[in-house]
Every structure is written in C-alpha cells, then in structure tokens.
Protein backbone atom coordinates (compact mmCIF):
# COMPACT_ATOMS: atom_id res chain seq x y z
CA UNK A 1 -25.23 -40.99 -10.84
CA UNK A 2 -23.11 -39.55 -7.83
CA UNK A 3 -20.28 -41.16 -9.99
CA UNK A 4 -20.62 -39.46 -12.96
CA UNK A 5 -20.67 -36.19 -11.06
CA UNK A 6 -17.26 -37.16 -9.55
CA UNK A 7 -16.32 -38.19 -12.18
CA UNK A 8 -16.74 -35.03 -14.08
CA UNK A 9 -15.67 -32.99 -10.79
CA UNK A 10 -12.18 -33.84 -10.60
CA UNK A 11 -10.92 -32.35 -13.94
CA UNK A 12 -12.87 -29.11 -13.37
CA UNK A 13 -11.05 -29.07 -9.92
CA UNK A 14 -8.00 -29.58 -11.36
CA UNK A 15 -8.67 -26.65 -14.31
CA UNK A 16 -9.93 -24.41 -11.58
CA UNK A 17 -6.66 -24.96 -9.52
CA UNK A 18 -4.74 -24.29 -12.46
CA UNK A 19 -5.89 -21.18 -13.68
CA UNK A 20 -5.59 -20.14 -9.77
CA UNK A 21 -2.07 -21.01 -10.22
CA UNK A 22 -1.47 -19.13 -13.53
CA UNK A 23 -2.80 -16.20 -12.03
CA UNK A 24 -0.75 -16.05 -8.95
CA UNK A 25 1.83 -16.22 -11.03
CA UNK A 26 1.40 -13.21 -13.21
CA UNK A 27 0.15 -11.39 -10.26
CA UNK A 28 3.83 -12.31 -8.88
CA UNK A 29 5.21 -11.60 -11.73
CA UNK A 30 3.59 -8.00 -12.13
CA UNK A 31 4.46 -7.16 -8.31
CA UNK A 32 7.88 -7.95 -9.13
CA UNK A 33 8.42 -5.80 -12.05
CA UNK A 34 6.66 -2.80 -9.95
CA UNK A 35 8.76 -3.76 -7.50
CA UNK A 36 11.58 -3.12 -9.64
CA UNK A 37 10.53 -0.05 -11.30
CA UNK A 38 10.07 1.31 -8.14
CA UNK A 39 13.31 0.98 -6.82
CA UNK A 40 14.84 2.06 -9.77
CA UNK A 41 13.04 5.55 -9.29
CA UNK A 42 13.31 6.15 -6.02
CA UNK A 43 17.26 5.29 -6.71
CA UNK A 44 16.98 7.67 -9.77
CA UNK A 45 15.60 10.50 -7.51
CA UNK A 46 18.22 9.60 -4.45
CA UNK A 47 21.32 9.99 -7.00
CA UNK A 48 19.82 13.14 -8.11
CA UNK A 49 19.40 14.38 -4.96
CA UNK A 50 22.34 13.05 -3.90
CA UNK A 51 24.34 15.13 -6.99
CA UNK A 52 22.85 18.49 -7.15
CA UNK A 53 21.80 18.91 -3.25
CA UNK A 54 25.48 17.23 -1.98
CA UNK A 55 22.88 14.94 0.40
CA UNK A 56 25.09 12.76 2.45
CA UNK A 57 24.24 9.40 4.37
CA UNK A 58 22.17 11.12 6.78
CA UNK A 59 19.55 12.21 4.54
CA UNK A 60 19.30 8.79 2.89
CA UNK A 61 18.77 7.60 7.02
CA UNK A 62 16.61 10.00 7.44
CA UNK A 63 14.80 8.84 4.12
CA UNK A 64 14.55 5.57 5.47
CA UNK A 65 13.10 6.02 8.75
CA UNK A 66 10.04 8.20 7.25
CA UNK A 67 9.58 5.79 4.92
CA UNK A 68 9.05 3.02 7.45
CA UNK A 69 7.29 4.80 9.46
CA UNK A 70 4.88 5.82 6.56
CA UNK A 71 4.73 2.29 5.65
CA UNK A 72 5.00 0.04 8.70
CA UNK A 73 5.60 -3.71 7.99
CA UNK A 74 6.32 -2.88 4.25
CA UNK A 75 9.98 -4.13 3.82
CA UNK A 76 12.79 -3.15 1.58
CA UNK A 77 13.06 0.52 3.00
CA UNK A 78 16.53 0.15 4.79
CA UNK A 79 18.77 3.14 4.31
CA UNK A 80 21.04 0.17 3.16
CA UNK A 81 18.54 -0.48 0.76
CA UNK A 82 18.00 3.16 -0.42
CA UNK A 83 21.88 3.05 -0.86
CA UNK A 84 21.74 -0.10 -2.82
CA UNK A 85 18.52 1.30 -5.23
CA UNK A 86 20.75 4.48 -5.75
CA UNK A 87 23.73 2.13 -7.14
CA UNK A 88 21.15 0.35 -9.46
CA UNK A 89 20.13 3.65 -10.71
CA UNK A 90 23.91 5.01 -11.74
C-alpha cells in the first residue's frame, strides 16, 4: 500500500515542482519588463530635465545618491546608470 502512495507521489512532486518553476519564471519575467519600463521613465524624465532645466552631471549625482539612500541595497541607481537610462530614453 505504502507503494502505491509512492508511487503516485512522485509525479505529483514532479507537477508541483513544475508549476513552481513556470511561475518563477513569469514572475522573472514580469520584474524584468518593470524593470525596464522603469528605467526607461526615469531616463525619459532625466533627458527632460536635463533639456529644459540645462541639469548637468551633478544633478544626475545628486539623483543618484538620494536614490540610494531612499532605497538602500536596491541596485541599479548609479549616476552611471541614471546616465545610461537617459541614453535609452533619447
């Protein structure tokens, strides 16, 4: 009997596990293209700034530094970064 239940056990593991997988996935997936959305409008607002308010390298520094403090241990706030998300913008 303890068989059978094995038996039967394994493939639901292995169906559980999967759909686990497929979810991280899209979850990854999603995060990304957020991710990606983001940077493309904080890039958008940076140019703009950047155009109409003559902001210069310090600002964008300055930017960056508020933003990490704001948001410690989130990454991808560099000033280099901020730079780089205001080229994928123009």
């Amino acid at each position: 009997m303890e068989e059978n239940k094995n038996l039967a056990y394994q493939p639901f593991l292995k169906e559980i596990i999967s759909k686990i997988q497929l979810a991280r996935y899209e979850m990854l997936k999603a995060v990304s293209k957020q991710t990606v959305a983001l940077y493309w409008e904080i890039g958008k607002a940076v140019s703009e700034k950047v155009k109409l308010e003559k902001w210069g390298k310090s600002v964008v520094e300055h930017l960056s530094k508020d933003l990490q403090t704001e948001h410690p241990g989130i990454r991808g706030f560099s000033a280099r970064n901020i730079w780089n998300m205001k080229s994928f913008y123009e």
